[in-house]
Protein backbone atom coordinates (compact mmCIF):
# COMPACT_ATOMS: atom_id res chain seq x y z
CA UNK A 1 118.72 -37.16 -12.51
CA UNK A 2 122.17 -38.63 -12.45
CA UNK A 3 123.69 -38.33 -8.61
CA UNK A 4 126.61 -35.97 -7.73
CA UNK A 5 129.76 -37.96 -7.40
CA UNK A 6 132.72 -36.34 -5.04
CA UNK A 7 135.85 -37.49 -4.42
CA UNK A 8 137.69 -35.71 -1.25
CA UNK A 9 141.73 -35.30 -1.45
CA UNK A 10 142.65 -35.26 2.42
CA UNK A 11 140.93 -36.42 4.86
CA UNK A 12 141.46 -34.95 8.13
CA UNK A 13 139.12 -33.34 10.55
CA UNK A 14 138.34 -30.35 7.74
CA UNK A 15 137.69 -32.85 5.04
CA UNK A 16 135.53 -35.34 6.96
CA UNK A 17 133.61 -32.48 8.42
CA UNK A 18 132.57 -31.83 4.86
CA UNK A 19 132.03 -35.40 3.76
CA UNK A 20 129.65 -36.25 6.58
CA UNK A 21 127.73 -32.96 6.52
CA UNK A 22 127.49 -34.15 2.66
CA UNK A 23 126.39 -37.13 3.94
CA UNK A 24 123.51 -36.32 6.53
CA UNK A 25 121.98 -34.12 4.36
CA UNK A 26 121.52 -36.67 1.68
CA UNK A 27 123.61 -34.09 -1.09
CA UNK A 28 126.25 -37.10 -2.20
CA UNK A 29 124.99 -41.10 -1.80
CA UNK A 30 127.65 -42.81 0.29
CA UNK A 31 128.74 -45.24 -3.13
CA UNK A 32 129.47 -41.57 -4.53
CA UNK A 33 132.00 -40.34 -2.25
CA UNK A 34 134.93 -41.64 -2.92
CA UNK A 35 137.86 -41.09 0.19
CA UNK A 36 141.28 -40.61 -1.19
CA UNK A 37 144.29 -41.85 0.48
CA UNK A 38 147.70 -40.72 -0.77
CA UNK A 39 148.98 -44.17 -0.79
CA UNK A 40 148.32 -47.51 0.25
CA UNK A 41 148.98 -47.17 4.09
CA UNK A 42 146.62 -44.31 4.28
CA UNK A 43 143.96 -46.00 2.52
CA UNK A 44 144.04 -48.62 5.22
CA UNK A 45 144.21 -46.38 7.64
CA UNK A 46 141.05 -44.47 6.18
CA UNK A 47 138.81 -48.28 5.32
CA UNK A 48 139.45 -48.85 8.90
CA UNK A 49 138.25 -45.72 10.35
CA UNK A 50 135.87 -44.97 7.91
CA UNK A 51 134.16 -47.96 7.07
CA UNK A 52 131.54 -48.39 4.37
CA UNK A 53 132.92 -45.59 2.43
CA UNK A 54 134.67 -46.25 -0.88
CA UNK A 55 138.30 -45.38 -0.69
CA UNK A 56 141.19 -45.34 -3.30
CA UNK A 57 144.52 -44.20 -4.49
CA UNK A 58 144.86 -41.31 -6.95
CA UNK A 59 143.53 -43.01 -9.99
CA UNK A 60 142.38 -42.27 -13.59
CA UNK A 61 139.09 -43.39 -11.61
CA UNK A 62 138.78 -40.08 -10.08
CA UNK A 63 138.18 -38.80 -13.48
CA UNK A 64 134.41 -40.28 -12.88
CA UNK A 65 133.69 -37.83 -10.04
CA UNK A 66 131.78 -34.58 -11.01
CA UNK A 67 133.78 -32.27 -7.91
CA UNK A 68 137.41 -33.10 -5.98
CA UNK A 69 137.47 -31.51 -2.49
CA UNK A 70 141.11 -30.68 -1.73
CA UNK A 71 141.67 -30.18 1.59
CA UNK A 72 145.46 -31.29 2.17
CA UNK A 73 147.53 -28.96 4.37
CA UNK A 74 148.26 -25.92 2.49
CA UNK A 75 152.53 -27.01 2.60
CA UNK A 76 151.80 -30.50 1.42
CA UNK A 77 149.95 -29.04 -2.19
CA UNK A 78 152.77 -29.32 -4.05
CA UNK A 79 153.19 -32.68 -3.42
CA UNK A 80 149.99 -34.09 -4.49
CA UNK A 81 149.08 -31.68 -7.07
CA UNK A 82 151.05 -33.66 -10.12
CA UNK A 83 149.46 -36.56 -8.85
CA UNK A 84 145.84 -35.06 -9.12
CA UNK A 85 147.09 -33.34 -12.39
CA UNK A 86 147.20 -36.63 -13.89
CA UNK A 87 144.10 -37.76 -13.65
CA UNK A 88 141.76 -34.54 -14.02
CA UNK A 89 139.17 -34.12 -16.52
CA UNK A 90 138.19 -30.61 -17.77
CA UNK A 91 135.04 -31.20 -17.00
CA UNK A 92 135.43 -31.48 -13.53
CA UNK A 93 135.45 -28.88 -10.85
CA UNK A 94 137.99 -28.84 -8.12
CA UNK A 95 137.12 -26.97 -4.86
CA UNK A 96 139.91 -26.52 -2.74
CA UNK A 97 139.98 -25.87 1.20
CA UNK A 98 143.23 -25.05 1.71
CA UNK A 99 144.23 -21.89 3.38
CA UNK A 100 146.54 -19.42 1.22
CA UNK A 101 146.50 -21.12 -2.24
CA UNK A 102 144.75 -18.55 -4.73
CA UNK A 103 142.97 -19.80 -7.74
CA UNK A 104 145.52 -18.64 -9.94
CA UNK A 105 148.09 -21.30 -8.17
CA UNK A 106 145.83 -23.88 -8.37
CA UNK A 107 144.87 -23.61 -11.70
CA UNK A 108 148.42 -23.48 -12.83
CA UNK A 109 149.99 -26.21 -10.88
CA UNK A 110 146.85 -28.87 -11.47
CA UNK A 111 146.88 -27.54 -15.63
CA UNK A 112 143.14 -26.72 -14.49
CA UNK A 113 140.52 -23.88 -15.55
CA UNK A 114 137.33 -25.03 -12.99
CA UNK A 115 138.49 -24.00 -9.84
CA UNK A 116 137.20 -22.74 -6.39
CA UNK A 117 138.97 -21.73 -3.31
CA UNK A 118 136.53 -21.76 -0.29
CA UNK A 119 137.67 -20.62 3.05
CA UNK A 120 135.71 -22.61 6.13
CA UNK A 121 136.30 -22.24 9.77
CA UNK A 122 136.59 -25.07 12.26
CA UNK A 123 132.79 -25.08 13.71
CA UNK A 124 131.57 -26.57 10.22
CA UNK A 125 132.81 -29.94 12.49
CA UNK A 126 129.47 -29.18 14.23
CA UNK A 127 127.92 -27.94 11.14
CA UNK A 128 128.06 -24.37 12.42
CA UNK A 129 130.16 -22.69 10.12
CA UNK A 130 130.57 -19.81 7.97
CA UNK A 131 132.72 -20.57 4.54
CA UNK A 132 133.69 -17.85 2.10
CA UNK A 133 134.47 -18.75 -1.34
CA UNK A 134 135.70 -17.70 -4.89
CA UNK A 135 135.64 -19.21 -8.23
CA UNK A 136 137.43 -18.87 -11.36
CA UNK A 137 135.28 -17.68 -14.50
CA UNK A 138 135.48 -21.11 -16.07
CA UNK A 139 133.06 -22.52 -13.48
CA UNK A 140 129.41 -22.30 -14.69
CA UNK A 141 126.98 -20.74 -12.79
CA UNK A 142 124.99 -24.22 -12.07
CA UNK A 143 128.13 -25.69 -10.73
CA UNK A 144 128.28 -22.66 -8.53
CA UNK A 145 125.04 -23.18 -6.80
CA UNK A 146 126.07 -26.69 -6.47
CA UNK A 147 129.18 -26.06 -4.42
CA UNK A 148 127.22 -23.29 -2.53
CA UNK A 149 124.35 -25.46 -1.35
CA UNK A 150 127.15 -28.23 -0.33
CA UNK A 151 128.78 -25.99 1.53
CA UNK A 152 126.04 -24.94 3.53
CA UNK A 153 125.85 -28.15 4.68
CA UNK A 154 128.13 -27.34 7.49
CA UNK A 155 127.03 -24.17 8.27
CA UNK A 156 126.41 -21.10 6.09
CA UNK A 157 128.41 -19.78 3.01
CA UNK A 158 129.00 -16.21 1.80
CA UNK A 159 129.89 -16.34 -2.45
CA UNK A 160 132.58 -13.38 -2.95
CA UNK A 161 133.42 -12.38 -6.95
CA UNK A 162 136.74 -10.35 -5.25
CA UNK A 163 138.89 -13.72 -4.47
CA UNK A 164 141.18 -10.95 -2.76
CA UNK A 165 138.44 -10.80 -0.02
CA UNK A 166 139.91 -14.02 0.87
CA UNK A 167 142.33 -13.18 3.04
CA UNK A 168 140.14 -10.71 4.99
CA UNK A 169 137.49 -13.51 5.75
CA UNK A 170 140.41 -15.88 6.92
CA UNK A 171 141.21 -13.01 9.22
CA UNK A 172 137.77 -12.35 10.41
CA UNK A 173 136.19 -15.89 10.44
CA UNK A 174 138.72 -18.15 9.58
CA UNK A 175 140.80 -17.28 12.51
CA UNK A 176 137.68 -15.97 14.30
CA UNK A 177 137.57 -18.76 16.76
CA UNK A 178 140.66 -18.69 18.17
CA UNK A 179 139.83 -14.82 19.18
CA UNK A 180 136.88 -15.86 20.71
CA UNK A 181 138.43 -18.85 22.67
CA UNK A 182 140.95 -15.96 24.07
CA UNK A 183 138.51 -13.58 25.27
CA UNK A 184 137.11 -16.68 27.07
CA UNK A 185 139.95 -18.15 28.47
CA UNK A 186 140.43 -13.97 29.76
CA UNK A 187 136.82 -13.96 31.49
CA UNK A 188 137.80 -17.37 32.84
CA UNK A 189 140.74 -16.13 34.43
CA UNK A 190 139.29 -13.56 35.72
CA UNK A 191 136.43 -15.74 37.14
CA UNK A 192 139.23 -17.45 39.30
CA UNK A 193 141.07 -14.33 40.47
CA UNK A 194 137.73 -13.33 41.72
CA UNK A 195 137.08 -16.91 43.50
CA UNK A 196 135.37 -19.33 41.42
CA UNK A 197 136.60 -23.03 40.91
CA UNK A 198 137.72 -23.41 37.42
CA UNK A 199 134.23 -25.09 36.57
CA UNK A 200 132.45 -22.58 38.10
CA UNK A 201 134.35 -19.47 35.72
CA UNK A 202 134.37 -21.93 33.01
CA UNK A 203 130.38 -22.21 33.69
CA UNK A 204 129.36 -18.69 33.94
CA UNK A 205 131.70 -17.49 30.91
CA UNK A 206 130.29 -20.17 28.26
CA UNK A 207 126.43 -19.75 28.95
CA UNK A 208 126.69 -15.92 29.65
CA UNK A 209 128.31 -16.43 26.18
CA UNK A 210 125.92 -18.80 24.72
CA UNK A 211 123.03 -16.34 25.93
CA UNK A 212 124.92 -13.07 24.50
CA UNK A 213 124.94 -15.05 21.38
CA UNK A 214 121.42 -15.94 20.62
CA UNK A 215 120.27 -12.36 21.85
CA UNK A 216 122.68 -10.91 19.04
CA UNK A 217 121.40 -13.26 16.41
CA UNK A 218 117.36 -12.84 17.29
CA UNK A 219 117.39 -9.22 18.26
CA UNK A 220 116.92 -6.18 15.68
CA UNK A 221 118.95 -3.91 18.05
CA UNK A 222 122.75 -3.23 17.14
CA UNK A 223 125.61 -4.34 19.17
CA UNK A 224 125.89 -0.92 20.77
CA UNK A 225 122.51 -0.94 22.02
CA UNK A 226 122.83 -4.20 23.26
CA UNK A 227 126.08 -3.13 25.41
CA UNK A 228 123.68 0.32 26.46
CA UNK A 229 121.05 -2.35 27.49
CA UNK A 230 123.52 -3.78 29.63
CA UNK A 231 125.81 -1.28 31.09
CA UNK A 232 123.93 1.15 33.43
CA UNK A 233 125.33 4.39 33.72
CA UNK A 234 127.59 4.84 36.87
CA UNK A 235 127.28 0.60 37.47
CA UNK A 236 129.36 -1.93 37.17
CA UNK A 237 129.08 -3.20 33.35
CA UNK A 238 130.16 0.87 32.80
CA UNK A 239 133.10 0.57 35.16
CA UNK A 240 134.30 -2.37 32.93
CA UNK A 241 133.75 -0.77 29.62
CA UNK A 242 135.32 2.13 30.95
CA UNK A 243 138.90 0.05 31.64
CA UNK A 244 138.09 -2.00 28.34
CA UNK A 245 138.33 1.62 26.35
CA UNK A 246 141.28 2.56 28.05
CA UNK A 247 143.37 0.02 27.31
CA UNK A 248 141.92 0.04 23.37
CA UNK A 249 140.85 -3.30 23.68
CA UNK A 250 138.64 -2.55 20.44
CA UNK A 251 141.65 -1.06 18.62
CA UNK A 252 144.16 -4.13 19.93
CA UNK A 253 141.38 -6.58 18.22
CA UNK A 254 140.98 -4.95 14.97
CA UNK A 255 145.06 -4.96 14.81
CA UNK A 256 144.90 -8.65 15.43
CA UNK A 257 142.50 -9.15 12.72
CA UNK A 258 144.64 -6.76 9.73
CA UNK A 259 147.59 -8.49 11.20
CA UNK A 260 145.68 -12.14 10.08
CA UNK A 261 145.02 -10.74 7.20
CA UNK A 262 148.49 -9.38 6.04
CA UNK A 263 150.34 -12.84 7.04
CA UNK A 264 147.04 -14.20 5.16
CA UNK A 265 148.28 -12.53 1.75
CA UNK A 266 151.93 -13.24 2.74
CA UNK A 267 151.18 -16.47 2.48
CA UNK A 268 149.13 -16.80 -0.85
CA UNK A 269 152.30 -15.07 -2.21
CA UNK A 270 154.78 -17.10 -1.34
């Protein structure tokens, strides 16, 4: 069977995540994944730090790759899409991981019909991520399982026929993290108030965390039995729930997360 060839468009910490998960799992040979520098300074920079790996200008050579990962920042598009443009075959398929830019956008300003826009979030750098994604009709159903089972390789995927649903998963997971982080950084805070040394809060927050985690993921119980597992009537898990509820710290999250995902579709539009 002849071996999948990628090429990836931008290679920052998004782009490499992908390209060594590729890697480890054996899904792309290292002589098939081509790095792509945006001229010749960058491909220095990218030989240097990434040695052993073919790297290249935009070239009518990229036309021999069967997928091109684009995973420039969203503003910078533009300014490599005629570029790409130029040397795209039909054939190919061109999965983009670029916040914001729908399909329809991408098609149009590459001239392109196989497209997919896949929406990862920033633990797929330890291979732990969850990606939605979309594609355009034009992509054939084996190519879809293709992209699918490379994207697992950092984590998990979720395929989505609405590409509207986008914006809500860059709301919920995409920007997931950064919630989490917060309500961390909170308990932390708190830790120290209370009298801990900064590595102590930090300590207790990120394995009580860690724990809470794994007996979420194994456990057949829902999160509200979980919290009634926890919080004994008239104790002290209750008292905190009880301040938690009257300050709608459930109702301030879920405004935070439609909030992500209006600027989300703000920013597809413009």
């Amino acid at each position: 069977m002849k071996p999948l060839r990628i090429a990836i468009l931008g290679c920052g910490n998004m782009g490499m995540a992908f390209a060594k998960s590729f890697l480890h799992y054996n899904l792309v040979g290292r002589p098939d994944l081509l790095l792509l520098g945006r001229h010749l300074d960058h491909c220095q920079r990218l030989t240097a730090t990434h040695p052993g790996l073919p790297v290249a200008e935009l070239s009518p050579a990229v036309g021999d790759y069967d997928m091109v990962f684009v995973a420039v920042k969203p503003q910078d598009f533009s300014k490599v899409a005629a570029g790409l443009r130029a040397v795209l075959r039909p054939e190919q398929v061109v999965v983009s991981i670029m916040a914001g830019i729908p399909i329809a956008r991408l098609q149009r300003e590459l001239e392109h019909r196989q497209v997919l826009r896949a929406m990862p979030n920033t633990p797929a750098l330890l291979g732990m991520g969850i990606t939605g994604f979309s594609a355009s009709p034009e992509v054939e159903r084996s190519r879809l399982h293709q992209v699918e089972n490379l994207l697992n390789a950092t984590g998990r995927s979720i395929f989505l026929e609405d590409e509207s649903l986008l914006d809500a998963v860059t709301a919920v997971s995409g920007s997931g993290p950064a919630y989490f982080y917060y309500i961390v950084q909170a308990m932390m805070r708190a830790g120290q108030e209370l009298g801990f040394s900064e590595s102590v809060a930090g300590l207790l927050v990120k394995q009580t965390m860690l724990g809470a985690y794994h007996l979420l993921n194994t456990s057949d119980k829902s999160p509200d039995e979980l919290i009634a597992a926890v919080a004994s009537k008239g104790g002290t898990t209750e008292a905190a729930l009880r301040e938690f509820r009257a300050g709608g710290l459930a109702e301030t999250l879920t405004a935070g997360i439609k909030a992500a995902q209006h600027r989300a579709t703000e920013l597809a539009g413009e």
